[in-house]
PDB file of N, CA and C in Angstrom:
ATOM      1  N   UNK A   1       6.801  35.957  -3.631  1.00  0.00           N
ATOM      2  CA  UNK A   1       7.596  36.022  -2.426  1.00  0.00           C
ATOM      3  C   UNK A   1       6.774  35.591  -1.210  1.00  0.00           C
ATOM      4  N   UNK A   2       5.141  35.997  -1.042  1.00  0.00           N
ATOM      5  CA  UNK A   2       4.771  35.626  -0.029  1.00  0.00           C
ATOM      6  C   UNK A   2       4.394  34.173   0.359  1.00  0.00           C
ATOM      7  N   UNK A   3       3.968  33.214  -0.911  1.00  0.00           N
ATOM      8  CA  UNK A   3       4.024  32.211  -1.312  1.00  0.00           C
ATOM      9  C   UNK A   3       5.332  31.364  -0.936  1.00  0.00           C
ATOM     10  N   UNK A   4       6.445  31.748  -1.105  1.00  0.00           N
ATOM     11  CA  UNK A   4       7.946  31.106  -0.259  1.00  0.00           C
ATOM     12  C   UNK A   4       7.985  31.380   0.923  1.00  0.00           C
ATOM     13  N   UNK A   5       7.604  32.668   1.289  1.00  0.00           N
ATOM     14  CA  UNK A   5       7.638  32.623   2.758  1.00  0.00           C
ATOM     15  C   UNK A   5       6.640  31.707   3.614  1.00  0.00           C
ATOM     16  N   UNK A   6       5.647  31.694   2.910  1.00  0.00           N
ATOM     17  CA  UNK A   6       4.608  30.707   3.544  1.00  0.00           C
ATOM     18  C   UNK A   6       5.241  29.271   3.557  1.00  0.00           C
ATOM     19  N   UNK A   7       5.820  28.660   2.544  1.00  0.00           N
ATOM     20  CA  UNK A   7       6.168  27.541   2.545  1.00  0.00           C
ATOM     21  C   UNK A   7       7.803  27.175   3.406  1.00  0.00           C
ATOM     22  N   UNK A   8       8.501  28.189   3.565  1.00  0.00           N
ATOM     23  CA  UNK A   8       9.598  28.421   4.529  1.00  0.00           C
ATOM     24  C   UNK A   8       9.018  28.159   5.412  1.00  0.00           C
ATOM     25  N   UNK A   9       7.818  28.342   6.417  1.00  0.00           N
ATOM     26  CA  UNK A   9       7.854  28.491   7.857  1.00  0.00           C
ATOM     27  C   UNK A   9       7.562  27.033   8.266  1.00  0.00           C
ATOM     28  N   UNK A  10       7.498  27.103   9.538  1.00  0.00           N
ATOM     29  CA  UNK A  10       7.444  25.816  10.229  1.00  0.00           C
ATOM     30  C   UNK A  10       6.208  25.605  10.860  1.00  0.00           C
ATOM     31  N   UNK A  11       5.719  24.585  11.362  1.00  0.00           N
ATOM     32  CA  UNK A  11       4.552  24.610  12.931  1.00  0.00           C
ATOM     33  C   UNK A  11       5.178  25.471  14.020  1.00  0.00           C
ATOM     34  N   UNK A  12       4.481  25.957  14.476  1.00  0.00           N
ATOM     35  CA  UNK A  12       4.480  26.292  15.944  1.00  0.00           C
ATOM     36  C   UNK A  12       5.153  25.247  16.453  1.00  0.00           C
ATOM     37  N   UNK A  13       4.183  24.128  17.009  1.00  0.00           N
ATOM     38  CA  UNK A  13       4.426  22.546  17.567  1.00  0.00           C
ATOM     39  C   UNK A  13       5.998  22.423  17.435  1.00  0.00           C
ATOM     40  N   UNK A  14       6.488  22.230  15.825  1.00  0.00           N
ATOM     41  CA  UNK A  14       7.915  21.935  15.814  1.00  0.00           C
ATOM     42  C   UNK A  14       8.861  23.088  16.807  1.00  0.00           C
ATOM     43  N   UNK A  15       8.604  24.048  16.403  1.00  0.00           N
ATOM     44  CA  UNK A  15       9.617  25.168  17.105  1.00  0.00           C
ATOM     45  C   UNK A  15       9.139  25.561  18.550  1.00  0.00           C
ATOM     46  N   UNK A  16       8.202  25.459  19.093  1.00  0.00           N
ATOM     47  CA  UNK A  16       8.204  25.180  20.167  1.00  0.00           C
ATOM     48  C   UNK A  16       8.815  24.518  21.118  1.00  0.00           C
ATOM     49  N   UNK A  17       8.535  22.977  20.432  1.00  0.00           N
ATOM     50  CA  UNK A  17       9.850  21.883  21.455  1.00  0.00           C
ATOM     51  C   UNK A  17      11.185  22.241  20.888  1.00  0.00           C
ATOM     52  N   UNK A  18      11.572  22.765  19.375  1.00  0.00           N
ATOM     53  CA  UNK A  18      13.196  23.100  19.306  1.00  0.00           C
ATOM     54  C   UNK A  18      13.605  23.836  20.539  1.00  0.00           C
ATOM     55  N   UNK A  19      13.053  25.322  20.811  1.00  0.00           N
ATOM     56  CA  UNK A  19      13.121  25.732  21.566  1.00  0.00           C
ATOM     57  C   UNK A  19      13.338  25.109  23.218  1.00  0.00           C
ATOM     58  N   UNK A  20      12.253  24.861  23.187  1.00  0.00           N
ATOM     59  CA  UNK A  20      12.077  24.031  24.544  1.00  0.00           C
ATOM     60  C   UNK A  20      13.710  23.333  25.089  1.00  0.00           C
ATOM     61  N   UNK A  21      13.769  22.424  23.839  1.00  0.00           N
ATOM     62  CA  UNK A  21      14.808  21.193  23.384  1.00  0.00           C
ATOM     63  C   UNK A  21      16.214  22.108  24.052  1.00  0.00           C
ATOM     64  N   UNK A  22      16.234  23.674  23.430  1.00  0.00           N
ATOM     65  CA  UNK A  22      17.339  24.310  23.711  1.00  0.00           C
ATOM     66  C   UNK A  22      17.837  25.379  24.968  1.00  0.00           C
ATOM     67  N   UNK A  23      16.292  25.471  25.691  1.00  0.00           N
ATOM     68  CA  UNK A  23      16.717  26.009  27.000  1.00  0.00           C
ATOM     69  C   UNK A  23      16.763  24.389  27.962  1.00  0.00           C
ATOM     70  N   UNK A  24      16.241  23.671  27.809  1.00  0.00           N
ATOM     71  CA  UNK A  24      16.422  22.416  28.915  1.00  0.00           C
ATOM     72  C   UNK A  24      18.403  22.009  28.770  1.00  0.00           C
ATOM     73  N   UNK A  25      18.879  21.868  27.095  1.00  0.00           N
ATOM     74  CA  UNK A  25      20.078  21.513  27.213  1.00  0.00           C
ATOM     75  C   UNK A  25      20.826  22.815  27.519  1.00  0.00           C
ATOM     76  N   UNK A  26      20.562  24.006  27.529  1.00  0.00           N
ATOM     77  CA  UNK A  26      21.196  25.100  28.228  1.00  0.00           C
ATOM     78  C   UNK A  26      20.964  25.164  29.999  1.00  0.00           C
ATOM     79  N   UNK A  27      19.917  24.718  30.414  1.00  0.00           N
ATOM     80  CA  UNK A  27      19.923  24.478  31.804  1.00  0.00           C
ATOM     81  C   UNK A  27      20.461  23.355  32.319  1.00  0.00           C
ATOM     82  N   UNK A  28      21.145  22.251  31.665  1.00  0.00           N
ATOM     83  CA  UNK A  28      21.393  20.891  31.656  1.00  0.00           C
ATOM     84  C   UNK A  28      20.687  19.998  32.117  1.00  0.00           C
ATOM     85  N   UNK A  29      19.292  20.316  31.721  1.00  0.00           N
ATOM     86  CA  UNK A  29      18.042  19.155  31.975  1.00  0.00           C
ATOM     87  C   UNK A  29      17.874  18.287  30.866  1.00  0.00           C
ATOM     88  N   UNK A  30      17.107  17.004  30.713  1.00  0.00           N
ATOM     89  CA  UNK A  30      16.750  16.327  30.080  1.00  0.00           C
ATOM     90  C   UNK A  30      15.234  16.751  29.247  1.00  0.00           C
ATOM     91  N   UNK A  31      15.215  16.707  28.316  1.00  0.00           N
ATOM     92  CA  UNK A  31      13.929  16.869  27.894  1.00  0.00           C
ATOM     93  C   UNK A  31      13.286  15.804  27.211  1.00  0.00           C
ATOM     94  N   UNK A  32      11.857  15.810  27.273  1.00  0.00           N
ATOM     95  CA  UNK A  32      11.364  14.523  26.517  1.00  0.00           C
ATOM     96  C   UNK A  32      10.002  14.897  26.570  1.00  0.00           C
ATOM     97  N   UNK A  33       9.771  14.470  24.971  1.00  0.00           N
ATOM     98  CA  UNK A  33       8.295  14.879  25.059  1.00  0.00           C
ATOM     99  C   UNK A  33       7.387  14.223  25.447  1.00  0.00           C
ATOM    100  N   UNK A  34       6.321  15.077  26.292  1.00  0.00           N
ATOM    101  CA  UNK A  34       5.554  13.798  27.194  1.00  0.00           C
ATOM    102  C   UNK A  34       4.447  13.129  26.049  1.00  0.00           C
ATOM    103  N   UNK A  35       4.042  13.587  25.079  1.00  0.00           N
ATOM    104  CA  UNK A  35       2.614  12.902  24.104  1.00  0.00           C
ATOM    105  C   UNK A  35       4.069  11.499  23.000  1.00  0.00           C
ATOM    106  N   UNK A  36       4.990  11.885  23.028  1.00  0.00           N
ATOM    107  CA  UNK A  36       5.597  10.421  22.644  1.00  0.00           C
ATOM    108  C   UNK A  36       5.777   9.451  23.706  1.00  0.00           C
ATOM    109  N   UNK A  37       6.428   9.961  25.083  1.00  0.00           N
ATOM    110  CA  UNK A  37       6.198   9.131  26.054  1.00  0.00           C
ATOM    111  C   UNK A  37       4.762   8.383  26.231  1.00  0.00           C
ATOM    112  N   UNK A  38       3.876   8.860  26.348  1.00  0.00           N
ATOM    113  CA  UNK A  38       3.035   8.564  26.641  1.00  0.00           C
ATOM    114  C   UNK A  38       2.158   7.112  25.808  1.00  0.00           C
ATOM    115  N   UNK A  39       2.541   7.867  24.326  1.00  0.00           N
ATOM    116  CA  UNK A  39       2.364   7.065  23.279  1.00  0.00           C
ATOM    117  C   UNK A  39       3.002   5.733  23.964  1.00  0.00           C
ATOM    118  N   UNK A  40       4.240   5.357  23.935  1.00  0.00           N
ATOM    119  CA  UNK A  40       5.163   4.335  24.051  1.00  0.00           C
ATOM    120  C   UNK A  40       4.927   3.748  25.090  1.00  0.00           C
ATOM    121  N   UNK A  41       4.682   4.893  26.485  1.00  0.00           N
ATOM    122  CA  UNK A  41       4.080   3.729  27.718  1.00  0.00           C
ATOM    123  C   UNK A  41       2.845   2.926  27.564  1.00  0.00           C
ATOM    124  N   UNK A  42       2.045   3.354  26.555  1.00  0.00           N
ATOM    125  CA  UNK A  42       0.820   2.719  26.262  1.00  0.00           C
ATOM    126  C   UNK A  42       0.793   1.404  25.406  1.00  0.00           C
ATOM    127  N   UNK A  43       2.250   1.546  24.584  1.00  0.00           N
ATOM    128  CA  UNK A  43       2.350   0.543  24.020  1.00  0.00           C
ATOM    129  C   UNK A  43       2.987  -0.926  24.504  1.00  0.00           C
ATOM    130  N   UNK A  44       3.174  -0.248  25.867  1.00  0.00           N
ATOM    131  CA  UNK A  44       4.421  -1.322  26.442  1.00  0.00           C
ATOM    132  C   UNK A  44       3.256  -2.083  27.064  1.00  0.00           C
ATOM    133  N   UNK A  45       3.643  -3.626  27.263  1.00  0.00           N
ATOM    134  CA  UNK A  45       2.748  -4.381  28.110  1.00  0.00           C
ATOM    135  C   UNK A  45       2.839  -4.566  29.528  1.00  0.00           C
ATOM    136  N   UNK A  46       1.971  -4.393  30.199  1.00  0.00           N
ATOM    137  CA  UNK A  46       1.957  -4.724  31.928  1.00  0.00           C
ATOM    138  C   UNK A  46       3.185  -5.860  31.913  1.00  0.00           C
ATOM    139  N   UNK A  47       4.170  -5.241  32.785  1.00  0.00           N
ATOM    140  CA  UNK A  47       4.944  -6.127  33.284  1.00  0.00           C
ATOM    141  C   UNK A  47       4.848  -7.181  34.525  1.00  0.00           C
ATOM    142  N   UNK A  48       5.130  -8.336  35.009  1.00  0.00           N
ATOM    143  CA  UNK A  48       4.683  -9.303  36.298  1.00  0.00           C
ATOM    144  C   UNK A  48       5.565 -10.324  35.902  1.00  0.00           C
ATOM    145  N   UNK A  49       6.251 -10.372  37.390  1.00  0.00           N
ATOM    146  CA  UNK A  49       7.276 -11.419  37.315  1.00  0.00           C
ATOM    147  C   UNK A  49       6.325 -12.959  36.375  1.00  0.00           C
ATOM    148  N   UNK A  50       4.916 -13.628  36.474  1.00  0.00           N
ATOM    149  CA  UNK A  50       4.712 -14.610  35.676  1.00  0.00           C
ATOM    150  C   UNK A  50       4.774 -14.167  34.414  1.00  0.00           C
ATOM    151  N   UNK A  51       4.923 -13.261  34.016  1.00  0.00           N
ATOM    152  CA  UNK A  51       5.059 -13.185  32.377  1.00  0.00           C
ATOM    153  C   UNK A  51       6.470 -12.890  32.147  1.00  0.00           C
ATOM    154  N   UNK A  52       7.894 -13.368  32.942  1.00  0.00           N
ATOM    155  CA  UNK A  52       8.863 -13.142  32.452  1.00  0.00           C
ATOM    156  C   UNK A  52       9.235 -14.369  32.346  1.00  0.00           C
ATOM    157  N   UNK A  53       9.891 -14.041  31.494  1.00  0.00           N
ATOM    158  CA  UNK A  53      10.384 -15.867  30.893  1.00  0.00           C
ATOM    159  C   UNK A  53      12.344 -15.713  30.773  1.00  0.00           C
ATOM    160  N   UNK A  54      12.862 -16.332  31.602  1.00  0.00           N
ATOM    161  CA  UNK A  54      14.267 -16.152  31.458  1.00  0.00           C
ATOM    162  C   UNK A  54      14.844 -16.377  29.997  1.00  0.00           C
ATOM    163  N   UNK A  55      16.329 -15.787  29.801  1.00  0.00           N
ATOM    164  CA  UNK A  55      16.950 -15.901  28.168  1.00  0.00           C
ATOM    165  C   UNK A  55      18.037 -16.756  28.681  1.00  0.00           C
ATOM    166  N   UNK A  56      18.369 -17.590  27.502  1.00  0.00           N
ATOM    167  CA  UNK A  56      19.601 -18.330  27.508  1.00  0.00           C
ATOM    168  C   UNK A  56      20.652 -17.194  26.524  1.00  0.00           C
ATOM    169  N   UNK A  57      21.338 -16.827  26.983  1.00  0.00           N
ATOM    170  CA  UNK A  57      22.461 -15.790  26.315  1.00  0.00           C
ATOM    171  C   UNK A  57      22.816 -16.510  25.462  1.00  0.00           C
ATOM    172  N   UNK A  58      23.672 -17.824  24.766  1.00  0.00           N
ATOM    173  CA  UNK A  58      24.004 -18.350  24.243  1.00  0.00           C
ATOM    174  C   UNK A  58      22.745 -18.487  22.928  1.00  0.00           C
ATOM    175  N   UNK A  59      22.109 -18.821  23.428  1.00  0.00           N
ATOM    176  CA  UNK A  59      20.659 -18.988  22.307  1.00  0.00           C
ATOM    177  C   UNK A  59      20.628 -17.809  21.626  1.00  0.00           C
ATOM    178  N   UNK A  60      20.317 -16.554  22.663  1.00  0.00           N
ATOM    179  CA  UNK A  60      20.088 -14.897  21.726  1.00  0.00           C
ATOM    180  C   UNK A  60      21.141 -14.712  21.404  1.00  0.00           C
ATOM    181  N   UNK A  61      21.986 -15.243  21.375  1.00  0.00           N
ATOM    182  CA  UNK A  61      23.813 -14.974  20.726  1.00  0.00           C
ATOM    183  C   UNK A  61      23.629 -15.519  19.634  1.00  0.00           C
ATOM    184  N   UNK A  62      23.590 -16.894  19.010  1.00  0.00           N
ATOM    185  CA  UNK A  62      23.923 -17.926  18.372  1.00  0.00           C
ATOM    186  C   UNK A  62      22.460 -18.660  17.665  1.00  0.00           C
ATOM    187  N   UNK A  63      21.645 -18.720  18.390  1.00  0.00           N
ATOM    188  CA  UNK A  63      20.545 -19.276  18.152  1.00  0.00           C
ATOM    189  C   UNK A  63      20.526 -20.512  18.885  1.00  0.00           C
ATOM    190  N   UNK A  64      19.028 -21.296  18.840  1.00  0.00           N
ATOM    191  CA  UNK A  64      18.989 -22.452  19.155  1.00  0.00           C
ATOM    192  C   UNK A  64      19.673 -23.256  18.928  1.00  0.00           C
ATOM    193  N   UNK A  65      19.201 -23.329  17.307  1.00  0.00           N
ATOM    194  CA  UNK A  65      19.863 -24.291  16.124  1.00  0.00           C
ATOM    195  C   UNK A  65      21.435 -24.914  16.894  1.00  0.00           C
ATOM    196  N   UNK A  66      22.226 -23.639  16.780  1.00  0.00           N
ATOM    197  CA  UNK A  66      23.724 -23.793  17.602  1.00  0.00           C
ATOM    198  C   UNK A  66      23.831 -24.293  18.485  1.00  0.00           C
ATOM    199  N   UNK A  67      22.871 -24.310  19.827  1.00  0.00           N
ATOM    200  CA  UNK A  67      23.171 -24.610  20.544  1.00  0.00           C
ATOM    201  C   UNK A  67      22.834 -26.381  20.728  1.00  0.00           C
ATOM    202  N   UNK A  68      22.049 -26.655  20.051  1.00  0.00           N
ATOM    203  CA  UNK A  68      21.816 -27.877  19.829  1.00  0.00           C
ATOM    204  C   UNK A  68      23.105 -28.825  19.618  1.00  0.00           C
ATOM    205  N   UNK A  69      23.840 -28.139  18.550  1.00  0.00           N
ATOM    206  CA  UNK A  69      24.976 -28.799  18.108  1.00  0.00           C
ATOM    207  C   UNK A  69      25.908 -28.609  18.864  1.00  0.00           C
ATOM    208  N   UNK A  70      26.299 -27.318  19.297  1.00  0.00           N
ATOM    209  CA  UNK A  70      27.348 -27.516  20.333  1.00  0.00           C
ATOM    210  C   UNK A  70      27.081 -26.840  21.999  1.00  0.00           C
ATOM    211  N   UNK A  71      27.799 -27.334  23.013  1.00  0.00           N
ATOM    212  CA  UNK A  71      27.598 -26.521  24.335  1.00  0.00           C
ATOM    213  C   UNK A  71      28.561 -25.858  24.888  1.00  0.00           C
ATOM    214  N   UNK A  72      28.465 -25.593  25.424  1.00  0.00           N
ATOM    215  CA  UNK A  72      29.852 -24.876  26.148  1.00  0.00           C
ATOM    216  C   UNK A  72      30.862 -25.779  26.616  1.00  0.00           C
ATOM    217  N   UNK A  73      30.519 -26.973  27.024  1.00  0.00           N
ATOM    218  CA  UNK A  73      31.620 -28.023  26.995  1.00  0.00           C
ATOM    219  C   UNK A  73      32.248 -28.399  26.079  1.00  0.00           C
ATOM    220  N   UNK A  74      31.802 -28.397  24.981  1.00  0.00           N
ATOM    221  CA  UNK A  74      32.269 -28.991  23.456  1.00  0.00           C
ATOM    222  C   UNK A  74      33.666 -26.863  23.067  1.00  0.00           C
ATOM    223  N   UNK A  75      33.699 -25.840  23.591  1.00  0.00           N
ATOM    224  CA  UNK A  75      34.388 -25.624  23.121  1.00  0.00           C
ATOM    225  C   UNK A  75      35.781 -25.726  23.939  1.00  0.00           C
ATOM    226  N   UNK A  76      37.209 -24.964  23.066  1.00  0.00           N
ATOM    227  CA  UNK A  76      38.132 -25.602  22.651  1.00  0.00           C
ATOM    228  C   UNK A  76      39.007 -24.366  23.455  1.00  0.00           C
ATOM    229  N   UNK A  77      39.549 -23.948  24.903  1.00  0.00           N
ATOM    230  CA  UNK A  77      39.669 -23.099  25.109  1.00  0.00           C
ATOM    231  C   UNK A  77      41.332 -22.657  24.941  1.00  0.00           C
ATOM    232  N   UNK A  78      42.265 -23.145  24.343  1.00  0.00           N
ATOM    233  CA  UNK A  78      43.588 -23.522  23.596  1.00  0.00           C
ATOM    234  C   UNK A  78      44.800 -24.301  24.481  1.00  0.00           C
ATOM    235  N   UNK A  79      44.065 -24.445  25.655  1.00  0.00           N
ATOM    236  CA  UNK A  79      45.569 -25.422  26.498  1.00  0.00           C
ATOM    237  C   UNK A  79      45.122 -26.930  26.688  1.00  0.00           C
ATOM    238  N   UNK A  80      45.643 -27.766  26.836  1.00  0.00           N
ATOM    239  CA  UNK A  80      45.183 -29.374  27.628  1.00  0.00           C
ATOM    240  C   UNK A  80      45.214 -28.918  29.214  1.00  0.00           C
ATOM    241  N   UNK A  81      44.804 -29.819  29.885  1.00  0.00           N
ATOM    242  CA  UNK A  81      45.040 -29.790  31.374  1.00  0.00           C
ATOM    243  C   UNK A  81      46.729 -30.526  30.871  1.00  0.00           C
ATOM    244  N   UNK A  82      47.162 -29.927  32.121  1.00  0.00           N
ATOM    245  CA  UNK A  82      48.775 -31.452  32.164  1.00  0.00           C
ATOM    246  C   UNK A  82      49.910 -31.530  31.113  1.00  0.00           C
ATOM    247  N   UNK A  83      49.463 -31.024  30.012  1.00  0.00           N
ATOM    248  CA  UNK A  83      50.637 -30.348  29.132  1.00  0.00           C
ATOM    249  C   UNK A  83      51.166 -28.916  29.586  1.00  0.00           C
ATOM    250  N   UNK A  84      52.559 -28.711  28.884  1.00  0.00           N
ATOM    251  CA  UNK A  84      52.647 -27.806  28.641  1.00  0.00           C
ATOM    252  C   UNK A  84      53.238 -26.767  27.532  1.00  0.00           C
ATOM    253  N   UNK A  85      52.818 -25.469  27.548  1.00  0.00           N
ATOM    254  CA  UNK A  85      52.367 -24.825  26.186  1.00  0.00           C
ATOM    255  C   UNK A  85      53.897 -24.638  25.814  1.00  0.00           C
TER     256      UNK A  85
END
């Protein structure tokens, strides 16, 4: 029995932030742990407008490839000018 109970329990660490986790959403705060934040801001790279490079939406939509072959002029939007439907 003491052997299951040992293997039942948890970290501290974990039930700590559960806890934590459950008075912040009972106070209606946000919580977040700062050693993952931290992790992740470290991983992110210095941002500066010369290292941004604009996106063509159509490209991250479709790909290059696509866009090669067709443009936005080439599509087909269902009326003629001057007819009518």
């Amino acid at each position: 029995m003491r052997q299951n109970a040992f293997n039942a329990t948890m970290p501290g660490e974990i039930v700590c932030k559960a806890w934590l986790q459950e008075f912040c959403r009972l106070r209606e705060k946000i919580f977040y742990d700062f050693e993952a934040f931290s992790k992740t801001r470290d991983e992110i790279q210095d941002w500066s407008p010369k290292n941004f490079k604009s996106i063509n939406l159509f490209d991250e939509m479709f790909g290059s490839e696509i866009n090669r072959l067709y443009s936005l002029d080439d599509i087909h939007y269902g009326a003629e000018e001057g007819k009518k439907q």
